[in-house]
N, C-alpha and C. Protein backbone atom coordinates (compact mmCIF):
# COMPACT_ATOMS: atom_id res chain seq x y z
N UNK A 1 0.82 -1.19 0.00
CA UNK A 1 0.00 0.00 0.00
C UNK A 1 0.87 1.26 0.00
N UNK A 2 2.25 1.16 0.55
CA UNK A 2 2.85 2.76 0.42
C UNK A 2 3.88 2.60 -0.20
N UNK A 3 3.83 1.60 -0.86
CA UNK A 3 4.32 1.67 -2.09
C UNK A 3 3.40 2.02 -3.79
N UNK A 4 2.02 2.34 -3.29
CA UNK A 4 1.18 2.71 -4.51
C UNK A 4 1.25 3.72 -3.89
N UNK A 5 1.03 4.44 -2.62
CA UNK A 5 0.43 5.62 -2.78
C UNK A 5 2.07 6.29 -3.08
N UNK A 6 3.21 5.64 -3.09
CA UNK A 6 4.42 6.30 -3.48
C UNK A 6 4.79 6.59 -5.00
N UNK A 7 4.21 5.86 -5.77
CA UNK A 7 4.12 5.46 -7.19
C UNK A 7 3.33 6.53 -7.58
N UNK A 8 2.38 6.97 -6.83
CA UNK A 8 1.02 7.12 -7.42
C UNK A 8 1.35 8.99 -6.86
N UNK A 9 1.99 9.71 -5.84
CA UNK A 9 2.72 10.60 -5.57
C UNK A 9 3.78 10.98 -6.56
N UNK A 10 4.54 10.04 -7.15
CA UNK A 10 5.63 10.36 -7.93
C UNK A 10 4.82 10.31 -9.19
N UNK A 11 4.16 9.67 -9.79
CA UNK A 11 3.42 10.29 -10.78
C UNK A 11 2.77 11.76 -10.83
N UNK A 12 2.61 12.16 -9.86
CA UNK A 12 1.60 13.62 -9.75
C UNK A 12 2.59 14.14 -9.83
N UNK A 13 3.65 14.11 -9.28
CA UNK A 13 4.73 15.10 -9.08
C UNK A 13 5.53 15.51 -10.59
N UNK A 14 6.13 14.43 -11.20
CA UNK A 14 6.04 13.87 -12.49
C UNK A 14 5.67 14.51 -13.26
N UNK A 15 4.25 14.64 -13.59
CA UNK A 15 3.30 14.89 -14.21
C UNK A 15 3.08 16.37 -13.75
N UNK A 16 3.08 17.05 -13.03
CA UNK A 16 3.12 18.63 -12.35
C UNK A 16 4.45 19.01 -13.08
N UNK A 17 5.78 18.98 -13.26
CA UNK A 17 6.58 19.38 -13.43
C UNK A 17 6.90 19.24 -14.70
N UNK A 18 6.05 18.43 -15.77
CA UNK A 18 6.29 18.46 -17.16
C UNK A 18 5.46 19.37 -18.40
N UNK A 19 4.31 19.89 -16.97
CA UNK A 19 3.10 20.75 -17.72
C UNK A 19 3.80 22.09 -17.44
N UNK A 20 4.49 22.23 -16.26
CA UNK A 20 5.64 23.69 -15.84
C UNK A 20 6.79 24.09 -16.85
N UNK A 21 7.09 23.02 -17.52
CA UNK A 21 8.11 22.61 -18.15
C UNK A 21 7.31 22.97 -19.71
N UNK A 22 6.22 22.51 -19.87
CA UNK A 22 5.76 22.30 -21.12
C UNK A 22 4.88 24.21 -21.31
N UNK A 23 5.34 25.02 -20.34
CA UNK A 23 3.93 26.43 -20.26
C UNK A 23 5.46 27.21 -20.37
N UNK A 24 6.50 26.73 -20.21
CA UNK A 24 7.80 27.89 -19.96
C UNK A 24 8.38 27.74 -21.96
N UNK A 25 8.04 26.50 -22.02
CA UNK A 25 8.55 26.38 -23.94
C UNK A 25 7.52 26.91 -24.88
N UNK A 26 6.45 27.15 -24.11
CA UNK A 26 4.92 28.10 -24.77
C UNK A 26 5.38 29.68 -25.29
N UNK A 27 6.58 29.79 -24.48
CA UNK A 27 6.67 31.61 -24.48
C UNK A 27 6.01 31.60 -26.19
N UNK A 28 5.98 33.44 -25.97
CA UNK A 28 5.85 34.19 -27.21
C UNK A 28 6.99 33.90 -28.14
N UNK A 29 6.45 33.97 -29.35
CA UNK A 29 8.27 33.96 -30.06
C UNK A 29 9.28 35.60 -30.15
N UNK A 30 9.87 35.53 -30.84
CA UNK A 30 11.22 36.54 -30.95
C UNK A 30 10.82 37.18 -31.68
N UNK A 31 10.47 38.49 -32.55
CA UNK A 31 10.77 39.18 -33.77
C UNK A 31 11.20 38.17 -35.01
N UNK A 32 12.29 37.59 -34.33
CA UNK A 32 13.12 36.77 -35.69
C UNK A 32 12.50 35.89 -36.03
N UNK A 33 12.08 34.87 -34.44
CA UNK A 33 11.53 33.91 -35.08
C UNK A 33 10.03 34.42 -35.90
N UNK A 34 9.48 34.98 -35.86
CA UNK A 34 8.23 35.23 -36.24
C UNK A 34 8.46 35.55 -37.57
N UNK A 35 9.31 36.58 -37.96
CA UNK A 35 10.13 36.84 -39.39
C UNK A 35 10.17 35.87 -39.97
N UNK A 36 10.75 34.71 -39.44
CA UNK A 36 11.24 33.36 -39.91
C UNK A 36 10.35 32.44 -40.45
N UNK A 37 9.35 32.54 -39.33
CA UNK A 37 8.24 31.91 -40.09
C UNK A 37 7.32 32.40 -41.40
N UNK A 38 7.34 33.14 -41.20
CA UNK A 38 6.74 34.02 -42.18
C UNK A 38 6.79 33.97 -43.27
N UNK A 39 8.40 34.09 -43.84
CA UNK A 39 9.71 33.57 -44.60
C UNK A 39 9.33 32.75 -45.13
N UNK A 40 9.22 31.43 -44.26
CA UNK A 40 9.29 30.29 -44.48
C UNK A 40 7.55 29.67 -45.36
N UNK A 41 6.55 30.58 -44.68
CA UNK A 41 5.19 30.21 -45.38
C UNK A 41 5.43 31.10 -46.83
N UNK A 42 6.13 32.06 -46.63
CA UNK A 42 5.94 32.55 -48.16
C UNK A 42 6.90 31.85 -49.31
N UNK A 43 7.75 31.38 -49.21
CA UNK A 43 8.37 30.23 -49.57
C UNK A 43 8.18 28.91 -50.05
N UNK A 44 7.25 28.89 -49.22
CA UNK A 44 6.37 27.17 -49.55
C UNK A 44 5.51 27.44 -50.51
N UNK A 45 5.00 29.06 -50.69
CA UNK A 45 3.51 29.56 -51.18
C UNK A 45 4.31 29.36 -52.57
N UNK A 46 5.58 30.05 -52.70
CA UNK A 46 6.31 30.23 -54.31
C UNK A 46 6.78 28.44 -54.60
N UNK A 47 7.14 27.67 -53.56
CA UNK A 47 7.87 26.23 -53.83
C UNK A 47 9.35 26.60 -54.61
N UNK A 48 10.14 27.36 -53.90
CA UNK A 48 11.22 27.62 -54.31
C UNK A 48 12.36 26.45 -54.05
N UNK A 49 13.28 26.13 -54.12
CA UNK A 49 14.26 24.89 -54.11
C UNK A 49 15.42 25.53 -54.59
N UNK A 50 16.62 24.66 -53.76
CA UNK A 50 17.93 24.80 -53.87
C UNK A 50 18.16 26.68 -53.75
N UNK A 51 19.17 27.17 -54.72
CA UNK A 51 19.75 28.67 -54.53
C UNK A 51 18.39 29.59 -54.35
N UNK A 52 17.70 29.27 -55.38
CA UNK A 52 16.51 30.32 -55.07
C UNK A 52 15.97 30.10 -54.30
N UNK A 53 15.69 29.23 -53.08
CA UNK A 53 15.42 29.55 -51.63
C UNK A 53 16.02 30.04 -50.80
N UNK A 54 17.70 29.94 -51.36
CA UNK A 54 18.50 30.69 -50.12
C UNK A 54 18.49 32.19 -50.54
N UNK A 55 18.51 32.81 -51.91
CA UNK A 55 17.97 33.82 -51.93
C UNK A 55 17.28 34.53 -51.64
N UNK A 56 16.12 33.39 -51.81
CA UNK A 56 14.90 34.31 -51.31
C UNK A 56 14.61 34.65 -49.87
N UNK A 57 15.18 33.66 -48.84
CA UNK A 57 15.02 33.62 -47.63
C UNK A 57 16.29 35.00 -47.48
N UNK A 58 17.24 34.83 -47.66
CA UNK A 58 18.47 35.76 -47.08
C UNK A 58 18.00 37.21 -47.34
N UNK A 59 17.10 37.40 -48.66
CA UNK A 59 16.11 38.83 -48.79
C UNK A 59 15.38 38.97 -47.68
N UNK A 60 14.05 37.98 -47.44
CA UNK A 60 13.28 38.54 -46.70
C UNK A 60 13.73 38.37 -45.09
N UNK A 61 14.52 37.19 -44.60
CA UNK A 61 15.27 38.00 -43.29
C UNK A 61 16.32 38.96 -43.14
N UNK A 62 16.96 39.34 -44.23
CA UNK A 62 17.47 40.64 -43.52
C UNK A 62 16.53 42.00 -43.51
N UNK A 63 17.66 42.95 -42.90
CA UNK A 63 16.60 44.04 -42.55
C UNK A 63 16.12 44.62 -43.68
N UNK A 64 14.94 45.09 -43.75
CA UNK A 64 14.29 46.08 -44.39
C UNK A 64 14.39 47.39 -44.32
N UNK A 65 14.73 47.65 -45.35
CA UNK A 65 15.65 49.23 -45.62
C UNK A 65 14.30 50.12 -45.35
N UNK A 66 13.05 49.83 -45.40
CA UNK A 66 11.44 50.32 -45.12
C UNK A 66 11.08 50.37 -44.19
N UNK A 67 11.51 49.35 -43.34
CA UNK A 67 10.71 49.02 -42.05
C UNK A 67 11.35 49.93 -41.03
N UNK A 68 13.14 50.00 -41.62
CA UNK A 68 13.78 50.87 -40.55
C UNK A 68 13.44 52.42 -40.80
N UNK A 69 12.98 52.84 -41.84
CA UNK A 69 12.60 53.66 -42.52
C UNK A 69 11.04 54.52 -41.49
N UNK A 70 10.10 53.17 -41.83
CA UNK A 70 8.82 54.01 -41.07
C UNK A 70 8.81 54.12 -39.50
N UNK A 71 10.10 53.14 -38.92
CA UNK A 71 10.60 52.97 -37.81
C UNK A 71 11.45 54.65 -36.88
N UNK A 72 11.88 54.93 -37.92
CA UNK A 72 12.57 56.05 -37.77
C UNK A 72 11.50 57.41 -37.51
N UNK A 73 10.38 57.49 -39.06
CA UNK A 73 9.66 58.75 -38.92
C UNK A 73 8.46 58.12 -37.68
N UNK A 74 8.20 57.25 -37.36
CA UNK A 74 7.32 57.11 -35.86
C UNK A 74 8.28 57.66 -34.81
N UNK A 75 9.53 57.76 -34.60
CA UNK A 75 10.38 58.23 -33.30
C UNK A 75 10.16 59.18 -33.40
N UNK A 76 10.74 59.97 -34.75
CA UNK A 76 10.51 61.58 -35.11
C UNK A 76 9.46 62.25 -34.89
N UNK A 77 8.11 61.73 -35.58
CA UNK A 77 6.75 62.00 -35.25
C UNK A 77 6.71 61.81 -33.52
N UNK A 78 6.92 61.21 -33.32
CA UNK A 78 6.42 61.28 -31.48
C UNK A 78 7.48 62.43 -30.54
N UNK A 79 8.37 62.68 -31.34
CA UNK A 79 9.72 63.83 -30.65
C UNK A 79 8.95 64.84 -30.99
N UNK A 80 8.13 64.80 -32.45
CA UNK A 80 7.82 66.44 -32.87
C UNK A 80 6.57 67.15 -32.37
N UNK A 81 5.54 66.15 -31.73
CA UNK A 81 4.67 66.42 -31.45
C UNK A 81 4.09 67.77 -31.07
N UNK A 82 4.89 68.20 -30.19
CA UNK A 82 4.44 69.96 -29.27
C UNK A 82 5.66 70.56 -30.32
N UNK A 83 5.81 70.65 -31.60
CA UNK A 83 6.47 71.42 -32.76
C UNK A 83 5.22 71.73 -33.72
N UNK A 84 5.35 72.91 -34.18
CA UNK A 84 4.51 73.51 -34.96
C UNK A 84 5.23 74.33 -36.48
N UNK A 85 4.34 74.41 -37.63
CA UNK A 85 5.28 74.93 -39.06
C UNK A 85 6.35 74.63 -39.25
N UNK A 86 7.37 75.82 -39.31
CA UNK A 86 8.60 76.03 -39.63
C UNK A 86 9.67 75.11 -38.93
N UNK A 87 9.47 75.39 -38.07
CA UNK A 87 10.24 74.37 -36.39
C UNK A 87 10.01 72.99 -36.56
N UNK A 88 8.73 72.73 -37.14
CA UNK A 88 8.34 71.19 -36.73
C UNK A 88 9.05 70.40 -38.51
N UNK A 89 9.16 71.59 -39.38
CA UNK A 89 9.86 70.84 -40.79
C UNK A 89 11.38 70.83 -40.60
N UNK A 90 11.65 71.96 -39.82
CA UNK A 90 13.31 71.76 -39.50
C UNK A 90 13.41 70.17 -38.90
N UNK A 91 12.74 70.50 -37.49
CA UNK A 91 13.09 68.92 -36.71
C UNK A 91 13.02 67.76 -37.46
N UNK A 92 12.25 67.96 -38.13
CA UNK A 92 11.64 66.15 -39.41
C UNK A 92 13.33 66.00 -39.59
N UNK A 93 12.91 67.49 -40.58
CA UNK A 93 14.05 66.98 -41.66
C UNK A 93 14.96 66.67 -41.07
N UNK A 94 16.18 67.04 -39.94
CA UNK A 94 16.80 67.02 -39.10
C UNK A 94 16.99 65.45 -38.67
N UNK A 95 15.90 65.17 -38.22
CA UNK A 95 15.38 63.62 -37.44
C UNK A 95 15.81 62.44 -38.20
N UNK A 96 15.25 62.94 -40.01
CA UNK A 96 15.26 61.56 -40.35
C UNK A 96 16.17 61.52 -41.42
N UNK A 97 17.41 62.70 -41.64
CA UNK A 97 18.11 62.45 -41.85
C UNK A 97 19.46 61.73 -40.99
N UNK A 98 19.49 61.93 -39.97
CA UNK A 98 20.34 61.41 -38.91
C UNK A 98 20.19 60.21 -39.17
N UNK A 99 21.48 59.68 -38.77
CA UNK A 99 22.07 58.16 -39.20
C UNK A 99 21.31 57.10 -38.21
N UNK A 100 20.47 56.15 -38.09
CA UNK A 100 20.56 55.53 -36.87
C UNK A 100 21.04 54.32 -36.45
């Protein structure tokens, strides 16, 4: 008998620590990985093979010369906010010419 209810303890325990285990590998994914996947469904959509998949993949994960782009005038736009006319076209221009 305490040898089932010992069996039968180490199962719960067991079994508790693999669902803890199994909610911590749930996280959200990364930027990248999400990129990646993405990548990867649009890829399957064309059925690309051999070089022209590594092409095509090495395009769409690196950065986007756009993304850093509308990335940039959202910082600017939120710096310029309490800027008005003249002042507020200096700052733009200013903003999004700067290197980042």
């Amino acid at each position: 008998m305490k040898q089932l209810i010992s069996l039968t303890a180490l199962g719960l325990a067991l079994t508790l620590g693999a669902s803890v285990h199994a909610a911590e590998d749930a996280k959200a994914p990364t930027k990248q990985q999400s990129k990646m996947a993405t990548c990867n469904a649009d890829e399957k959509a064309k059925t690309l093979k051999g070089d022209e998949r590594k092409a095509f993949m090495k395009e769409c994960l690196s950065a986007n010369k756009q993304e850093k782009q509308q990335s940039k005038m959202k910082t600017c736009n939120a710096d310029a906010k309490d800027k008005k006319g003249d002042e507020r076209k200096a700052f733009m221009k200013e903003c999004l010419s700067n290197k980042a």
